[in-house]
PDB file of N, CA and C in Angstrom:
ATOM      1  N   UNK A   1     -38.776 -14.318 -32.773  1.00  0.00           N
ATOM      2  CA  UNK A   1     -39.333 -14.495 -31.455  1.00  0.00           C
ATOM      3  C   UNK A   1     -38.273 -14.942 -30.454  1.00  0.00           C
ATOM      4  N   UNK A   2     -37.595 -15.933 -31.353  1.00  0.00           N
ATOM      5  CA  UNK A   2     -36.130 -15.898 -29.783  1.00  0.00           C
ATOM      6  C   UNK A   2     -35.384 -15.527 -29.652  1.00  0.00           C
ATOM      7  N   UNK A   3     -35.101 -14.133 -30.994  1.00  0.00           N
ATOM      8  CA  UNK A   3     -34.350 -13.749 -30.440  1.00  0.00           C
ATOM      9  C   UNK A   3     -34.822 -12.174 -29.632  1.00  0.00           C
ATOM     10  N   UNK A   4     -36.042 -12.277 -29.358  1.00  0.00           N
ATOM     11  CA  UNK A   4     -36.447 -11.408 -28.770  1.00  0.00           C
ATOM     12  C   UNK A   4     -36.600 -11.527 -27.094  1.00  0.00           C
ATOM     13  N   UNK A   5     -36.839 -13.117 -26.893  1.00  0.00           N
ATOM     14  CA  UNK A   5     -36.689 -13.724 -25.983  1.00  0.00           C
ATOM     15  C   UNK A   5     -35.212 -13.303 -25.579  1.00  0.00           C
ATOM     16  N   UNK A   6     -34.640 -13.949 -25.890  1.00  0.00           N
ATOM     17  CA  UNK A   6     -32.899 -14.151 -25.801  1.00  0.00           C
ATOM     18  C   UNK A   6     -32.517 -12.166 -25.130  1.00  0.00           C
ATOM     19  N   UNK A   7     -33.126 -11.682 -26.333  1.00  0.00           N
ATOM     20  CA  UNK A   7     -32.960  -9.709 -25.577  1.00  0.00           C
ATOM     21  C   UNK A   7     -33.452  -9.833 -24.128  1.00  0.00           C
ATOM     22  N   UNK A   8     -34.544  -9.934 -24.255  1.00  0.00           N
ATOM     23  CA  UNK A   8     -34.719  -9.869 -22.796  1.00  0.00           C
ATOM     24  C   UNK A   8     -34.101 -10.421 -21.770  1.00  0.00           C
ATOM     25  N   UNK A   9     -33.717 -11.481 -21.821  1.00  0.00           N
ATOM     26  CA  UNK A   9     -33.210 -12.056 -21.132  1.00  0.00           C
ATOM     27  C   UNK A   9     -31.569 -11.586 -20.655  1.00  0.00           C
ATOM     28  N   UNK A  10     -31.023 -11.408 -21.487  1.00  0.00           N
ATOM     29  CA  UNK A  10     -30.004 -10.703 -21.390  1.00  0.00           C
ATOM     30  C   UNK A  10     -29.881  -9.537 -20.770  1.00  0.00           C
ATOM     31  N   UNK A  11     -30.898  -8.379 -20.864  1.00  0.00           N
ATOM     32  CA  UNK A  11     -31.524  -6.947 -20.250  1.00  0.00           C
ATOM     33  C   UNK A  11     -32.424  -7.931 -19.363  1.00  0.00           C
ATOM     34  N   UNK A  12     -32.590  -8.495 -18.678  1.00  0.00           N
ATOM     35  CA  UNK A  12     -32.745  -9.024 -17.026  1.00  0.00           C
ATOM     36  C   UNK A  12     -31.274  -9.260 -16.886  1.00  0.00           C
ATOM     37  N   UNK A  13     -30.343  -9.839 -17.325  1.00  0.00           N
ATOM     38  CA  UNK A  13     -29.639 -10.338 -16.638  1.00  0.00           C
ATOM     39  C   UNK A  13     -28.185  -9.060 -16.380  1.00  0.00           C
ATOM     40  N   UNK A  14     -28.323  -7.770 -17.437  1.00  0.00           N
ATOM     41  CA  UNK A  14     -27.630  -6.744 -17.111  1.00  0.00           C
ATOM     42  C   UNK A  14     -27.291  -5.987 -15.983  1.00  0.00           C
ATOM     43  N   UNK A  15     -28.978  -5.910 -15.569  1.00  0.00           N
ATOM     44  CA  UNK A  15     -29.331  -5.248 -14.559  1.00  0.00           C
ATOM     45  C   UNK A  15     -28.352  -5.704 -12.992  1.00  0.00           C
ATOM     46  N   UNK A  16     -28.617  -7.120 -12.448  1.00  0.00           N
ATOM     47  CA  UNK A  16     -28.166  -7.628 -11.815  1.00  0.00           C
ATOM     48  C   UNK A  16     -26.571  -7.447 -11.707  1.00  0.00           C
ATOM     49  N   UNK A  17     -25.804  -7.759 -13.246  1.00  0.00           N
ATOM     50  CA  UNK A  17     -24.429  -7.642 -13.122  1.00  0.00           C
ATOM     51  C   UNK A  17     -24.049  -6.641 -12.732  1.00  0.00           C
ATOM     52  N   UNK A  18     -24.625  -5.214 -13.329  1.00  0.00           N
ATOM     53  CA  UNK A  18     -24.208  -3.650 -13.151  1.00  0.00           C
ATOM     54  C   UNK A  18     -25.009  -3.780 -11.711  1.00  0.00           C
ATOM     55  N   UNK A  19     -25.585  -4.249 -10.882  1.00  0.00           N
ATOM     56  CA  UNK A  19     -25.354  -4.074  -9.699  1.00  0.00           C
ATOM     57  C   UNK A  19     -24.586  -4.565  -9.021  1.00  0.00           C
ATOM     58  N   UNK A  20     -24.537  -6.042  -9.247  1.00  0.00           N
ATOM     59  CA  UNK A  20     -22.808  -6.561  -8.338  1.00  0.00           C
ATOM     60  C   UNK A  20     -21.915  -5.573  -8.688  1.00  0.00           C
ATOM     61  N   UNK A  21     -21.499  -5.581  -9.774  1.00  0.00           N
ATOM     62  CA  UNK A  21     -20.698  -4.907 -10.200  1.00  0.00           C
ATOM     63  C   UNK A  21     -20.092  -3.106  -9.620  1.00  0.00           C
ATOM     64  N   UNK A  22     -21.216  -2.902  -9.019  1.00  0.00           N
ATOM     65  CA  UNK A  22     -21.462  -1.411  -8.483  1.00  0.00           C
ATOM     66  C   UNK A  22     -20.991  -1.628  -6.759  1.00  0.00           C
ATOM     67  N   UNK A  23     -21.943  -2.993  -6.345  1.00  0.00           N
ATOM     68  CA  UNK A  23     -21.425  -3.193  -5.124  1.00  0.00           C
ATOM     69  C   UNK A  23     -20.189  -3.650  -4.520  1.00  0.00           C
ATOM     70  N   UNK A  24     -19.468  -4.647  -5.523  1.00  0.00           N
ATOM     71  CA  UNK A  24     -18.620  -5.304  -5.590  1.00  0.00           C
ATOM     72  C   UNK A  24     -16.985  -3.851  -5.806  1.00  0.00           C
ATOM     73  N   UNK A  25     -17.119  -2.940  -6.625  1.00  0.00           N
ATOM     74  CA  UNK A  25     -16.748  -1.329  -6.363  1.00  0.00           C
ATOM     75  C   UNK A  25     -16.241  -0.716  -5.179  1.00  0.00           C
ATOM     76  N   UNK A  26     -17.684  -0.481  -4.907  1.00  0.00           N
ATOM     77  CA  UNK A  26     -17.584   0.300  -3.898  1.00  0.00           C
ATOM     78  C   UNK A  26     -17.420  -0.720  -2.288  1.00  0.00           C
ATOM     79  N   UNK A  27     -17.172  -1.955  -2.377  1.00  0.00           N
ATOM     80  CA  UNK A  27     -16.739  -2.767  -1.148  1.00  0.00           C
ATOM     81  C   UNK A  27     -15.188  -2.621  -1.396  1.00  0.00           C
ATOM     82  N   UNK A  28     -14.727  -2.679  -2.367  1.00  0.00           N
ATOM     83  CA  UNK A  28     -13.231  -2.583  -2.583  1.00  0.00           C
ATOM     84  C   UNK A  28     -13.194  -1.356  -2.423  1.00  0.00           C
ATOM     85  N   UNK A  29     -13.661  -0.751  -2.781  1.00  0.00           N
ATOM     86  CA  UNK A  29     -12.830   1.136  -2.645  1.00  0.00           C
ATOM     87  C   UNK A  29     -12.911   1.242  -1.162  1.00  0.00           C
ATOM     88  N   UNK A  30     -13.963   0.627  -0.417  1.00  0.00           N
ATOM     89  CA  UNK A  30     -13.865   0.714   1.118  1.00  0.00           C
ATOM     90  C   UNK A  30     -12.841   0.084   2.060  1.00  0.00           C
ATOM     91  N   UNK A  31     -12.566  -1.006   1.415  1.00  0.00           N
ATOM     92  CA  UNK A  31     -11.678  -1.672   2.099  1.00  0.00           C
ATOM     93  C   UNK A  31     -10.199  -1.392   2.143  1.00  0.00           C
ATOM     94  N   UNK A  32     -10.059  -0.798   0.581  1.00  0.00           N
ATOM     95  CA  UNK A  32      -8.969  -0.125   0.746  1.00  0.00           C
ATOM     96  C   UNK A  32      -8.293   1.290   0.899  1.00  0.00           C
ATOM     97  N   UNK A  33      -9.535   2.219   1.076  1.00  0.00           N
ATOM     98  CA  UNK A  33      -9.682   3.105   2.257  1.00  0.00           C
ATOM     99  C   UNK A  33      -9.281   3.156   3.844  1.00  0.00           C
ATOM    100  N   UNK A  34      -9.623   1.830   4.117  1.00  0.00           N
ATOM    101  CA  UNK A  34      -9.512   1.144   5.361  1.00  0.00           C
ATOM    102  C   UNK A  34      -7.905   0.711   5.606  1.00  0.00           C
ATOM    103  N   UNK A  35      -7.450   0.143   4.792  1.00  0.00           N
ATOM    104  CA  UNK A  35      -6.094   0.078   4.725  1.00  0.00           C
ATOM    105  C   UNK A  35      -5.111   1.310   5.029  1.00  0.00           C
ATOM    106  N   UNK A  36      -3.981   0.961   5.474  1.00  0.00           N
ATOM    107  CA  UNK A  36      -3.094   1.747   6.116  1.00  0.00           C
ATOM    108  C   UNK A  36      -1.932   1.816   5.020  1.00  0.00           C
ATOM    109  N   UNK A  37      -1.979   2.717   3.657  1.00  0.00           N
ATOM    110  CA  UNK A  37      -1.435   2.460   2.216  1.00  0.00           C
ATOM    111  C   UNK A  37      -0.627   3.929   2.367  1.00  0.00           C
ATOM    112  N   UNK A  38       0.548   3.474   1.692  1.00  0.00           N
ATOM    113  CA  UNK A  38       1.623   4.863   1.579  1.00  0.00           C
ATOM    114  C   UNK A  38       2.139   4.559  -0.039  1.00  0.00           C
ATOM    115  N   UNK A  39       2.236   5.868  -0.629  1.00  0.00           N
ATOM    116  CA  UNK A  39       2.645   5.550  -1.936  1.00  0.00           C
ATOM    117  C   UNK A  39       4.237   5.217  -2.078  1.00  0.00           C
ATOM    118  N   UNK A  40       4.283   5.208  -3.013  1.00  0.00           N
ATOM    119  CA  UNK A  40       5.923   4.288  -3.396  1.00  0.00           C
ATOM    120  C   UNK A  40       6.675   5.481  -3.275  1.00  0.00           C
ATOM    121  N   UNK A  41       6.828   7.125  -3.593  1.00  0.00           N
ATOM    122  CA  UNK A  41       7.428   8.120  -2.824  1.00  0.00           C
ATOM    123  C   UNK A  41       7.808   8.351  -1.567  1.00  0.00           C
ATOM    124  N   UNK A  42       6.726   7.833  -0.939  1.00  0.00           N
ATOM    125  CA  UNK A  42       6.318   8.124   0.926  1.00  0.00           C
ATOM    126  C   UNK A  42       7.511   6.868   1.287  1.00  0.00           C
ATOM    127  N   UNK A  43       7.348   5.935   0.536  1.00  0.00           N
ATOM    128  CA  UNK A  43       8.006   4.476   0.872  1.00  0.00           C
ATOM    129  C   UNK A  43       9.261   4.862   0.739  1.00  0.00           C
ATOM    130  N   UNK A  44      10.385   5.150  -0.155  1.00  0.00           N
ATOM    131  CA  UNK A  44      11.572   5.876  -0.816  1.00  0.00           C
ATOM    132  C   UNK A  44      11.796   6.935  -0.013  1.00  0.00           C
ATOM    133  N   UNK A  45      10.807   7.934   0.494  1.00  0.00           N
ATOM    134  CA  UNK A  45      11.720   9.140   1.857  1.00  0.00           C
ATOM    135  C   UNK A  45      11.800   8.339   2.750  1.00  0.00           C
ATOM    136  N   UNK A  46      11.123   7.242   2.975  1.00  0.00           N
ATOM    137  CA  UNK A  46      11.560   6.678   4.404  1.00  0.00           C
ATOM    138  C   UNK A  46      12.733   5.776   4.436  1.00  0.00           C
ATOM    139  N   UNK A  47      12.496   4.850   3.177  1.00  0.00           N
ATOM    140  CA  UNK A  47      14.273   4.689   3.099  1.00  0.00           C
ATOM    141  C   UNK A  47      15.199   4.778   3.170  1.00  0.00           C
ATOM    142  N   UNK A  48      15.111   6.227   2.253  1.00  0.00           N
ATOM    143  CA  UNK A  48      16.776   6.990   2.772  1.00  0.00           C
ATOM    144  C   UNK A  48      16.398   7.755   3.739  1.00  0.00           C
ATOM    145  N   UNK A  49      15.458   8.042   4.442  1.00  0.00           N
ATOM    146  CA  UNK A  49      15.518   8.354   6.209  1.00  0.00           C
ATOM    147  C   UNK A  49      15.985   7.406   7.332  1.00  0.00           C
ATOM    148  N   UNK A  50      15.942   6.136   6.604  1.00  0.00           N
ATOM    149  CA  UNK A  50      16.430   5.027   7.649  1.00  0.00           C
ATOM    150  C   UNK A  50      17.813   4.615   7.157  1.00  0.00           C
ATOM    151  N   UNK A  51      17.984   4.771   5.716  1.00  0.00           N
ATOM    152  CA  UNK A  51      19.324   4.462   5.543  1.00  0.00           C
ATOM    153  C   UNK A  51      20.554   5.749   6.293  1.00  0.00           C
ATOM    154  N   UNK A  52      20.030   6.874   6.548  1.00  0.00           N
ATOM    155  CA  UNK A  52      20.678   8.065   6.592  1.00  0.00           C
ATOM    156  C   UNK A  52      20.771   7.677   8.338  1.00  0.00           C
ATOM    157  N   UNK A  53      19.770   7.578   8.940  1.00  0.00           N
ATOM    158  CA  UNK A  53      19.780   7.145  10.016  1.00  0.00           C
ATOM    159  C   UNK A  53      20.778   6.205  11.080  1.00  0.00           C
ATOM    160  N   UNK A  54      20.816   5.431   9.999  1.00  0.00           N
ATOM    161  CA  UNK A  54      21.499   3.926  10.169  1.00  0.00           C
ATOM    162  C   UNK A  54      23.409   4.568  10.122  1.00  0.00           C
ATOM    163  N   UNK A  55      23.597   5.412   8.954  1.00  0.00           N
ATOM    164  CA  UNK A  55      24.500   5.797   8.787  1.00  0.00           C
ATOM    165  C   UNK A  55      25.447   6.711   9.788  1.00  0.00           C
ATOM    166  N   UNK A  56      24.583   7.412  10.012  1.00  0.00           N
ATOM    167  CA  UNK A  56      24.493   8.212  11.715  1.00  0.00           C
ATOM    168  C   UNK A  56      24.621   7.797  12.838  1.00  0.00           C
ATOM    169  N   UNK A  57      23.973   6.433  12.939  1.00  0.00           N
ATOM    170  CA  UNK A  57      24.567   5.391  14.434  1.00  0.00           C
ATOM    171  C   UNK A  57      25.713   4.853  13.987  1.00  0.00           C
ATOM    172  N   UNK A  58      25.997   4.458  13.076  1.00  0.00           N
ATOM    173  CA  UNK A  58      27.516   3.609  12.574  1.00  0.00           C
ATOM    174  C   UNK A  58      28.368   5.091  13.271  1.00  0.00           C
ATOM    175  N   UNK A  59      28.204   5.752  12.810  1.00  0.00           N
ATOM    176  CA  UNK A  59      29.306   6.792  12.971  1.00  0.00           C
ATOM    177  C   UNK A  59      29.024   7.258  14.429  1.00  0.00           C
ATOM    178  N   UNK A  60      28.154   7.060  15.080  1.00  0.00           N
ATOM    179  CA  UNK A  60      28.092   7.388  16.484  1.00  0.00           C
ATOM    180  C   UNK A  60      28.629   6.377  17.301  1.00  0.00           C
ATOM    181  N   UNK A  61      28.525   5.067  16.735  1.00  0.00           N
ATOM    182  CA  UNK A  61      29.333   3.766  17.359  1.00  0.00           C
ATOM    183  C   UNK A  61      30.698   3.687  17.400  1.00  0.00           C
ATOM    184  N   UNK A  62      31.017   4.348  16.103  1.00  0.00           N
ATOM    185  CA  UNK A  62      32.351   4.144  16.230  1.00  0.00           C
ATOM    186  C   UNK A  62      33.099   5.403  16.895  1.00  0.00           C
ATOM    187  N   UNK A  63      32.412   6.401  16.979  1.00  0.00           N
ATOM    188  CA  UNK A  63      33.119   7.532  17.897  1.00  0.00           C
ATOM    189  C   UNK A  63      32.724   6.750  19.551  1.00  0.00           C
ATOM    190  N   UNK A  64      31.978   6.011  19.790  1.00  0.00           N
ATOM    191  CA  UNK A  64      31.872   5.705  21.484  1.00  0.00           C
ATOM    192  C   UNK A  64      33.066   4.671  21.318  1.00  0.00           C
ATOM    193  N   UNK A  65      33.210   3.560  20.446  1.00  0.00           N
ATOM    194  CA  UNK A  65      34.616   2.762  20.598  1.00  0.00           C
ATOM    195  C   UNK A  65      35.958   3.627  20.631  1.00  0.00           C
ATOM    196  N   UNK A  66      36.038   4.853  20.070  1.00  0.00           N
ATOM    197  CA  UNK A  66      37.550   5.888  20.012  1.00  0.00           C
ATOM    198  C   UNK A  66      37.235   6.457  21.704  1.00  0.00           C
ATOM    199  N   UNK A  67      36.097   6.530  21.644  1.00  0.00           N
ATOM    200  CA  UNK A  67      36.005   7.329  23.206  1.00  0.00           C
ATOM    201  C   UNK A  67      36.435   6.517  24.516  1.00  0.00           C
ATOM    202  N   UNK A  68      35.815   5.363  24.055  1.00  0.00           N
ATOM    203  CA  UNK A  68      36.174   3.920  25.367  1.00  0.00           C
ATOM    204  C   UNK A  68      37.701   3.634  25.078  1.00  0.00           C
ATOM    205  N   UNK A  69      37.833   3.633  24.449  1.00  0.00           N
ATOM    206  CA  UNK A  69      39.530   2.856  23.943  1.00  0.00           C
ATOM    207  C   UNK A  69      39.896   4.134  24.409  1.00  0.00           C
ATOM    208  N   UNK A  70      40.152   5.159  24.385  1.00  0.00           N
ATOM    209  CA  UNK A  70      41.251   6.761  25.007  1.00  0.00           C
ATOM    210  C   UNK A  70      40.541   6.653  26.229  1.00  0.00           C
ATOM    211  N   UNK A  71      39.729   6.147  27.042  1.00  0.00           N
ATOM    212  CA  UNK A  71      39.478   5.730  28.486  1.00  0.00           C
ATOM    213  C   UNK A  71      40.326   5.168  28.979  1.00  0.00           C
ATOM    214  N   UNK A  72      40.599   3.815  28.522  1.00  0.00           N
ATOM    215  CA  UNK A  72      40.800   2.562  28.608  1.00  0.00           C
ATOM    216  C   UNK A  72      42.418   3.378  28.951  1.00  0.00           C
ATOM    217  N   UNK A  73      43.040   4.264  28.553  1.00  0.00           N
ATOM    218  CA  UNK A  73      44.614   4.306  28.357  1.00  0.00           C
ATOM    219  C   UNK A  73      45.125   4.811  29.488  1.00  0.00           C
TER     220      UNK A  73
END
């Protein structure tokens, strides 16, 4: 008898979890939907797009200092 009790009780108390559980889901899958997320690839082309970048003004800086300095003469 208790442990028939005890079943039931347990199958009441399933029900409830597999619904948090369902809601608690699908609030996270929303939220991070909502988020503004780039994968770790997307992250890495932009890297070496900014490192390549970066590399490109160095070398544009230092051709305006050869350009100012043969002014300067």
């Amino acid at each position: 008898m208790i442990e028939t009790l005890l079943q039931a009780i347990m199958e009441q108390l399933k029900t409830p979890k597999e619904d948090l559980e369902h809601n608690l889901r699908a609030l996270l899958n929303e939220m991070v939907s909502q988020m503004d997320l780039v994968s770790q690839e997307e992250l890495e082309r932009q890297k070496q797009a900014v490192f390549l970048a970066n590399q490109r003004l160095e070398r544009l800086q230092q051709q305006v200092e050869v350009l100012l300095a043969a002014q300067e003469k």
